[in-house]
Protein backbone atom coordinates (compact mmCIF):
# COMPACT_ATOMS: atom_id res chain seq x y z
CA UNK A 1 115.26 75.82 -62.25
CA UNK A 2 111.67 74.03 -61.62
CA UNK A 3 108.59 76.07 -62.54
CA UNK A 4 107.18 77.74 -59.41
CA UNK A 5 104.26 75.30 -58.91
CA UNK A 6 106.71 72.51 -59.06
CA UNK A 7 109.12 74.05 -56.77
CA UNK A 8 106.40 74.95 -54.27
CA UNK A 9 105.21 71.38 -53.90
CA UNK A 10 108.83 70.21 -53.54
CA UNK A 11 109.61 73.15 -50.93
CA UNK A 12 106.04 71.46 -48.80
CA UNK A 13 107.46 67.69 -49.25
CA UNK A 14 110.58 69.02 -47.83
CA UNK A 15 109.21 71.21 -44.92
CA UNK A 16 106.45 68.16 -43.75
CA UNK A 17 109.76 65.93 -43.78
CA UNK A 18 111.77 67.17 -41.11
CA UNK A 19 110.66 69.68 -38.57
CA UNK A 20 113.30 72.38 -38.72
CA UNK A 21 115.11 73.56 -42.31
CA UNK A 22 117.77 75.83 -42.55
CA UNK A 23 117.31 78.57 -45.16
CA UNK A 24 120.74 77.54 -46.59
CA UNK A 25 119.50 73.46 -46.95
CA UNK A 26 116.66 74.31 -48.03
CA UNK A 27 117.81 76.34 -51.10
CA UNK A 28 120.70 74.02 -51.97
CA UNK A 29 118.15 70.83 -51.75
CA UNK A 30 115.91 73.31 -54.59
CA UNK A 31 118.90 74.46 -56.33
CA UNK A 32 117.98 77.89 -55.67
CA UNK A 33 118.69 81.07 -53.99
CA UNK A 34 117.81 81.67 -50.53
CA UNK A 35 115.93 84.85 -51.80
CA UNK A 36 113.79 82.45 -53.87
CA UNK A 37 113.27 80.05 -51.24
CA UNK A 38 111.80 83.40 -48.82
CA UNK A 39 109.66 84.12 -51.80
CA UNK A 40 108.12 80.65 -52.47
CA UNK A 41 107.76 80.82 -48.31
CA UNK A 42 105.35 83.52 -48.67
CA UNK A 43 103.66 81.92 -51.34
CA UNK A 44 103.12 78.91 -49.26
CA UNK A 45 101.89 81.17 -46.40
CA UNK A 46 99.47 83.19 -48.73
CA UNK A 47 97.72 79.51 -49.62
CA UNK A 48 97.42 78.87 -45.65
CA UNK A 49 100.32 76.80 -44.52
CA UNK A 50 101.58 78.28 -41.14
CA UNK A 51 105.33 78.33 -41.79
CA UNK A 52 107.07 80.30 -39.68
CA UNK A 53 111.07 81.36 -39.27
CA UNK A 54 113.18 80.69 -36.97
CA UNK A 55 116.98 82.65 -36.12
CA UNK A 56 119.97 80.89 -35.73
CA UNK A 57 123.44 80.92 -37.27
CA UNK A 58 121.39 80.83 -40.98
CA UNK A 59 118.30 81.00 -39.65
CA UNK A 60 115.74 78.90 -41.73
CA UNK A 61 111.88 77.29 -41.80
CA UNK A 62 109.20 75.40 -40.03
CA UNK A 63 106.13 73.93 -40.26
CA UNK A 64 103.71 74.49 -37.77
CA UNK A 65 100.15 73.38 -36.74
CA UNK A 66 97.28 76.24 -38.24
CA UNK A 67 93.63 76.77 -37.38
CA UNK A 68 92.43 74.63 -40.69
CA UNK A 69 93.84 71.65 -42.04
CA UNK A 70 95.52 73.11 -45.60
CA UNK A 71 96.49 70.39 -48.16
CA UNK A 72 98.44 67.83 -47.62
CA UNK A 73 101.38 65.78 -49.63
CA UNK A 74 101.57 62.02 -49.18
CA UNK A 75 104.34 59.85 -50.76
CA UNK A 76 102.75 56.57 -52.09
CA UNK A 77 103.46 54.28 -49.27
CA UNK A 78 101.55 56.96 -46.79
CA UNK A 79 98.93 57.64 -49.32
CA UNK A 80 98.51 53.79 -49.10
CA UNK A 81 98.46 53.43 -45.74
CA UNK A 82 96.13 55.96 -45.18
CA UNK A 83 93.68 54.31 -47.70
CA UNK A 84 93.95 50.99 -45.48
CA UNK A 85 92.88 53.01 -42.53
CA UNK A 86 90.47 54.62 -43.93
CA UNK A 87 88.35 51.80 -45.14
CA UNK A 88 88.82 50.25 -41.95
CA UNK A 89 87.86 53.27 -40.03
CA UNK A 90 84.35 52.72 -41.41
CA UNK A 91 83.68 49.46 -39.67
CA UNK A 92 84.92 50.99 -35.83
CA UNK A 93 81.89 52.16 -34.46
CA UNK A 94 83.66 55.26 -32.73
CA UNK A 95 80.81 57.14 -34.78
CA UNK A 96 83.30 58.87 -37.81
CA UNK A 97 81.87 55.97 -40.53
CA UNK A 98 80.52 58.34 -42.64
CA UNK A 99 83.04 60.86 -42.53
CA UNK A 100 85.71 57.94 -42.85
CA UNK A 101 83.56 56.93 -46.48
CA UNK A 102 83.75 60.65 -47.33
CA UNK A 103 87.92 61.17 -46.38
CA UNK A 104 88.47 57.37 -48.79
CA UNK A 105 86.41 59.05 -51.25
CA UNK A 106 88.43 61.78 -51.84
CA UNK A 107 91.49 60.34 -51.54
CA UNK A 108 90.82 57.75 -53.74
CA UNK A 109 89.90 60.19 -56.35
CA UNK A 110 92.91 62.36 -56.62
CA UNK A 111 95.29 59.30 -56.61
CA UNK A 112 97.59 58.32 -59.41
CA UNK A 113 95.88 55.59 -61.32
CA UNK A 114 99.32 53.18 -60.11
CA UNK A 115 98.21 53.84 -56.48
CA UNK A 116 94.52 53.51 -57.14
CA UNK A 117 94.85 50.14 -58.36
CA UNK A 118 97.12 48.80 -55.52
CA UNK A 119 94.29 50.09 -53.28
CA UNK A 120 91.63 48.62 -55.93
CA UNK A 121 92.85 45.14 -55.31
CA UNK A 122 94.49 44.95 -51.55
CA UNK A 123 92.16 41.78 -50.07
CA UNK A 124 91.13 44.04 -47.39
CA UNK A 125 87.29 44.08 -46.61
CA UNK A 126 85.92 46.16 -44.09
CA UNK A 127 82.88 43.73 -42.38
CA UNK A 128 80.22 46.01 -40.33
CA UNK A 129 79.50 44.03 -37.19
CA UNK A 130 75.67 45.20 -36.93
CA UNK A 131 75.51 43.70 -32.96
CA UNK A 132 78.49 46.18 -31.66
CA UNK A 133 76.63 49.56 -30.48
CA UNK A 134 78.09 52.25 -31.89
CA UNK A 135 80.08 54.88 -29.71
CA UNK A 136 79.77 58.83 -30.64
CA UNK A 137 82.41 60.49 -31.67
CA UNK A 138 81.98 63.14 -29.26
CA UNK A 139 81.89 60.69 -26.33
CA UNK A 140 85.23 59.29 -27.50
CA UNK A 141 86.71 62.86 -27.52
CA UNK A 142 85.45 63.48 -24.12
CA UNK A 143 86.81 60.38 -22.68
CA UNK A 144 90.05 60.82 -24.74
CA UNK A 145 90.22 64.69 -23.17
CA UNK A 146 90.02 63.34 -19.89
CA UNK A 147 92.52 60.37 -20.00
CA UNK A 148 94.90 62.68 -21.89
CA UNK A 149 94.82 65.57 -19.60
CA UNK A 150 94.30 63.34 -16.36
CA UNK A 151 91.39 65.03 -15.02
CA UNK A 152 88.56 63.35 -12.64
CA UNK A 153 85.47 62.63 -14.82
CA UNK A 154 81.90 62.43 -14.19
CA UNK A 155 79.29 60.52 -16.42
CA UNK A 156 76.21 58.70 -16.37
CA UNK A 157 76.62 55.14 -16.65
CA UNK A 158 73.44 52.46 -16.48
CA UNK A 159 73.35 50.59 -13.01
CA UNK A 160 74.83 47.06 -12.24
CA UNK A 161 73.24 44.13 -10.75
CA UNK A 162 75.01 45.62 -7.55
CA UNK A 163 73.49 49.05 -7.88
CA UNK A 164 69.83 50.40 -6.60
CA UNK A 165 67.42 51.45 -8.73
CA UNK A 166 69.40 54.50 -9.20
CA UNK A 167 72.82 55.19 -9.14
CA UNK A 168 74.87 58.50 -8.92
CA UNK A 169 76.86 59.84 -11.43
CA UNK A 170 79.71 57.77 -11.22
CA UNK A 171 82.93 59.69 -10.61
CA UNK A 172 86.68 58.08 -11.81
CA UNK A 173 90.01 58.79 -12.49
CA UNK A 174 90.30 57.65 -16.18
CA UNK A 175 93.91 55.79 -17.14
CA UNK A 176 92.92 54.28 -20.50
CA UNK A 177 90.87 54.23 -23.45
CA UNK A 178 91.26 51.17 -25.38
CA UNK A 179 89.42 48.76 -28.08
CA UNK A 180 88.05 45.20 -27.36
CA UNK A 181 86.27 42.40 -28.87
CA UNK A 182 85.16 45.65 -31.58
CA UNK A 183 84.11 47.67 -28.32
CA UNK A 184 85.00 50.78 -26.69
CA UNK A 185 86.08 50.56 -22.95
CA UNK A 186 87.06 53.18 -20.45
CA UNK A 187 89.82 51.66 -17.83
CA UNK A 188 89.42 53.85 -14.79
CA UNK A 189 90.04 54.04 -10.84
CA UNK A 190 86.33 54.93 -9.58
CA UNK A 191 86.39 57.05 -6.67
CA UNK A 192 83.04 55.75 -4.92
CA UNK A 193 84.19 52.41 -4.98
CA UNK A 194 87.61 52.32 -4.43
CA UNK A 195 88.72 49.78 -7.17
CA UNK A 196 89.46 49.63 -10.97
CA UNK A 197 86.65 49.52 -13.24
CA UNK A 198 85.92 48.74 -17.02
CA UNK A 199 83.05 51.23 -18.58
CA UNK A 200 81.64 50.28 -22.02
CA UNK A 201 82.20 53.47 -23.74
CA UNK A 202 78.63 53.00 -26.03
CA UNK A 203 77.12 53.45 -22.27
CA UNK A 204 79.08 56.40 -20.69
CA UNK A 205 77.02 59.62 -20.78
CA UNK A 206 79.77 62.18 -20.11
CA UNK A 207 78.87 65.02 -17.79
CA UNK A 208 80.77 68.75 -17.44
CA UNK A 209 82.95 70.16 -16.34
CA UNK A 210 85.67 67.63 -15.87
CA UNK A 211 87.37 67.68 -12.06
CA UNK A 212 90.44 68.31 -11.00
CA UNK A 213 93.58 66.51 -11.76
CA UNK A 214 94.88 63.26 -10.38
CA UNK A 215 98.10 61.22 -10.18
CA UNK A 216 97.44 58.18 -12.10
CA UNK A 217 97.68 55.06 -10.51
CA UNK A 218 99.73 51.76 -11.48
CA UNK A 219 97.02 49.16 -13.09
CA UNK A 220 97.65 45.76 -11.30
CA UNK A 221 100.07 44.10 -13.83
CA UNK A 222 101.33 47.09 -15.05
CA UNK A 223 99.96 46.44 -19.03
CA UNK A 224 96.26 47.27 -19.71
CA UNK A 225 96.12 44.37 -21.84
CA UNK A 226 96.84 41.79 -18.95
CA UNK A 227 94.61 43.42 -16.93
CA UNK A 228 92.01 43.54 -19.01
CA UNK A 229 92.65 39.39 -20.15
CA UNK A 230 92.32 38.85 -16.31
CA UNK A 231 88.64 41.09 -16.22
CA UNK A 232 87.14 39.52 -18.89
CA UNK A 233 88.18 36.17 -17.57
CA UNK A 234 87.05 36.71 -14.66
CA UNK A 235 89.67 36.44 -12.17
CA UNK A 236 92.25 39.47 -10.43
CA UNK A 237 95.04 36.74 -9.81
CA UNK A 238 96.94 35.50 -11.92
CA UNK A 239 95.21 35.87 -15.32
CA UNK A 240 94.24 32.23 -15.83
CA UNK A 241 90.74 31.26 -16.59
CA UNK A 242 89.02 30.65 -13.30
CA UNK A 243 87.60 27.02 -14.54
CA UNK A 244 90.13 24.44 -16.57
CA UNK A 245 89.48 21.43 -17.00
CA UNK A 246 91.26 18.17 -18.92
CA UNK A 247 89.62 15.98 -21.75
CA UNK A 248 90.69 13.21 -24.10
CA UNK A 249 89.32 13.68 -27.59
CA UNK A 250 88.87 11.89 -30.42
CA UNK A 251 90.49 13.50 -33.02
CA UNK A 252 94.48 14.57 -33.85
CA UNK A 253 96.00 16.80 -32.41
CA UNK A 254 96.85 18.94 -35.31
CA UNK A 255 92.73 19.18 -35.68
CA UNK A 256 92.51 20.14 -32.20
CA UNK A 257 94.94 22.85 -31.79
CA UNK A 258 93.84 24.68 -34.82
CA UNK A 259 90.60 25.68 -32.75
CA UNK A 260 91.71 25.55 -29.00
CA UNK A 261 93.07 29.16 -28.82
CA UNK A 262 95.13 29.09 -25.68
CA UNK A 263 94.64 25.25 -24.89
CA UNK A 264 96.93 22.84 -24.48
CA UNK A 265 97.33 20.11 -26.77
CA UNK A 266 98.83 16.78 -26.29
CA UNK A 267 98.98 14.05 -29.14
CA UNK A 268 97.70 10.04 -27.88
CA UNK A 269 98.30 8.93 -31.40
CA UNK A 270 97.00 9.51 -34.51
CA UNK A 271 93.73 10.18 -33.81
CA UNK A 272 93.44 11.50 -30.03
CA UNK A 273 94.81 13.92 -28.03
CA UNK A 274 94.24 15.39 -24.82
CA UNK A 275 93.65 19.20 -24.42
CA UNK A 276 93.69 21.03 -21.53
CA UNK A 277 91.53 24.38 -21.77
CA UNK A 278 90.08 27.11 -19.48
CA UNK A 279 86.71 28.87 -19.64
CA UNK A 280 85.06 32.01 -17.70
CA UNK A 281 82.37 28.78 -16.06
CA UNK A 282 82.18 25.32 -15.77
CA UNK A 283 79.03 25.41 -18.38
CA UNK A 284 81.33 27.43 -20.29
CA UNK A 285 83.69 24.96 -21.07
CA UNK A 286 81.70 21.84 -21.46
CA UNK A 287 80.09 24.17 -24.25
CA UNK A 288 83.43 25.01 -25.88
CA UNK A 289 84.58 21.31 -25.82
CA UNK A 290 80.93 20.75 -27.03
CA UNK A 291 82.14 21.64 -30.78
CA UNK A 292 84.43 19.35 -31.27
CA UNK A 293 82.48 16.54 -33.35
CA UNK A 294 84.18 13.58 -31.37
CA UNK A 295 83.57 11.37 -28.34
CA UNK A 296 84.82 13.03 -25.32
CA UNK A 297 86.34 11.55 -22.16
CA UNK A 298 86.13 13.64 -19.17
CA UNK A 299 89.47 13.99 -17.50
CA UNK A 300 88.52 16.04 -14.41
CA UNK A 301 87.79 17.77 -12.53
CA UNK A 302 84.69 16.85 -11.06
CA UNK A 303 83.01 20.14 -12.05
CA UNK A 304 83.53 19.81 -15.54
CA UNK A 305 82.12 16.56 -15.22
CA UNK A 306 79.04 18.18 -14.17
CA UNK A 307 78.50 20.96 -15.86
CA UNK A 308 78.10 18.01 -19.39
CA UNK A 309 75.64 16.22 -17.40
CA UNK A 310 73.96 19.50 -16.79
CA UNK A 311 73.92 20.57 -20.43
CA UNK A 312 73.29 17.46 -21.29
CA UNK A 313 69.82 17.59 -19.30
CA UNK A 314 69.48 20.83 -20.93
CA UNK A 315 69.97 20.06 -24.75
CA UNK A 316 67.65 16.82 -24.07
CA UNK A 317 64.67 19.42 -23.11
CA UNK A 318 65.18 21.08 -26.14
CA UNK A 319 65.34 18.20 -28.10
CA UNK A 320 62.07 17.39 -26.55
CA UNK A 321 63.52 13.96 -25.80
CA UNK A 322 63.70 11.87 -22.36
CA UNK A 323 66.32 13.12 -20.26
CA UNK A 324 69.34 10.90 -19.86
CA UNK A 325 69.61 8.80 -16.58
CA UNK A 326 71.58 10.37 -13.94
């Protein structure tokens, strides 16, 4: 038979495993009596894991959730993974960064020194982006609460071009809270305005109480990620970029598509292509096919056309050289 502190952290592994044990299992999977297995229950209870038991034809064990978090046992491949999350929690701006550092700390510190080094020297680094306002935590939860439980919120929310001077609380139905290009956003139906709506979370001043419940609604598109593609594009129809337009380049094709996302790329021969690409504006997109360090030959349409004659004007003035002839 194990020694007791042995057999108590085999009896946890066991009862975080599966959510119901049988007395009878459990005391076979120990090699012990079921007397012993009650006893090392109330052991586990005295140290503050809620275990409760449950009847049945042998009756037998559970673990439950408690009012503090008591410790925990993590095989390596969780205690790994947990790591990873950890050290990327600190770069998320949902306000927990320092409490992330703390958690990684201590985990770090009581693992074996096998794990530790697998952590050590995973190529994962965790890059602060400095420009993305960070969200509070307690925001988050709020707008979590709300989405989770389906209730009508009410915030505070900085005015749009669209708005007066000052705006009421703005009152929604929230469906989603999702992450973004690094940001916080709050998908919701707003009430005042009778349409879907994207909130930056770092903005949304929460206000109480919540209101009352609400049926949610079916996001056009059905996925929150195709809806949101089609926002931040710009358009509600059918998610393409509202502005494409068609250029010959030259440069291959394999260059080209490396760094034309969702463009289309068509090989001329060795060294030119055509690509076909879309943009939220005209300007947009003669500044996107702008990078490329090649001679470009405007396809159409007449727009994009343009909107390089119009940049070009532009980067001339900056240049402080004479504008190009019309």
């Amino acid at each position: 038979m194990p020694k007791t502190s042995a057999r108590l952290l085999a009896l946890l592994s066991l009862l975080q495993a599966r959510r119901d044990w049988p007395g009878l299992l459990l005391a076979q999977r120990l090699e012990v009596s079921p007397r012993t297995v009650r006893r090392d229950v109330e052991r586990l209870r005295e140290l503050g894991y809620p275990i409760v038991a449950f009847k049945g034809p042998a009756g037998g064990y559970r673990l439950e959730a408690g009012t503090r978090l008591p410790p925990l046992l993590f095989d390596d491949e969780q205690a790994v993974a947990l790591a990873i999350a950890l050290r990327i929690a600190t770069t998320t701006g949902a306000g927990i960064e320092e409490a992330a550092a703390r958690a990684l700390h201590t985990v770090r510190q009581v693992m074996p020194v096998r794990l530790r080094h697998r952590i050590d020297t995973l190529p994962v680094t965790a890059v602060e982006h400095s420009a993305i306002a960070p969200v509070d935590s307690g925001v988050l939860t709020a707008l979590g609460g709300a989405v989770h439980a389906r209730e009508v919120l009410r915030f505070d929310y900085p005015p749009g071009p669209d708005d007066g001077p000052s705006v009421a609380p703005r009152r929604v139905q929230p469906h989603h809270l999702v992450t973004w290009g690094r940001r916080w956003y709050l998908v919701a139906w707003d009430l005042d305005r009778d349409d879907w709506r994207v909130f930056r979370a770092d903005r949304i001043t929460p206000r109480a109480p919540t209101g009352p419940r609400f049926t949610p609604r079916e996001l056009p598109g059905g996925a929150v990620a195709a809806f949101l593609t089609r926002r931040f594009r710009g358009t509600d129809g059918h998610g393409d970029w509202p502005c494409r337009g068609e250029v010959i380049l030259d440069l291959p094709a394999a260059v080209v598509s490396r760094y034309s996302g969702d463009g289309v790329v068509e090989a001329l021969g060795s060294d030119r292509c055509r690509l076909v690409l879309g943009s939220w504006s005209w300007p947009g997109l003669a500044a996107a096919l702008g990078r490329f360090d090649a001679d470009i030959e405007v396809v159409g349409p007449a727009e994009l056309r343009a909107a390089f004659a119009r940049l070009a004007r532009r980067y001339a003035a900056a240049a402080g050289t004479p504008p190009p002839a019309p």
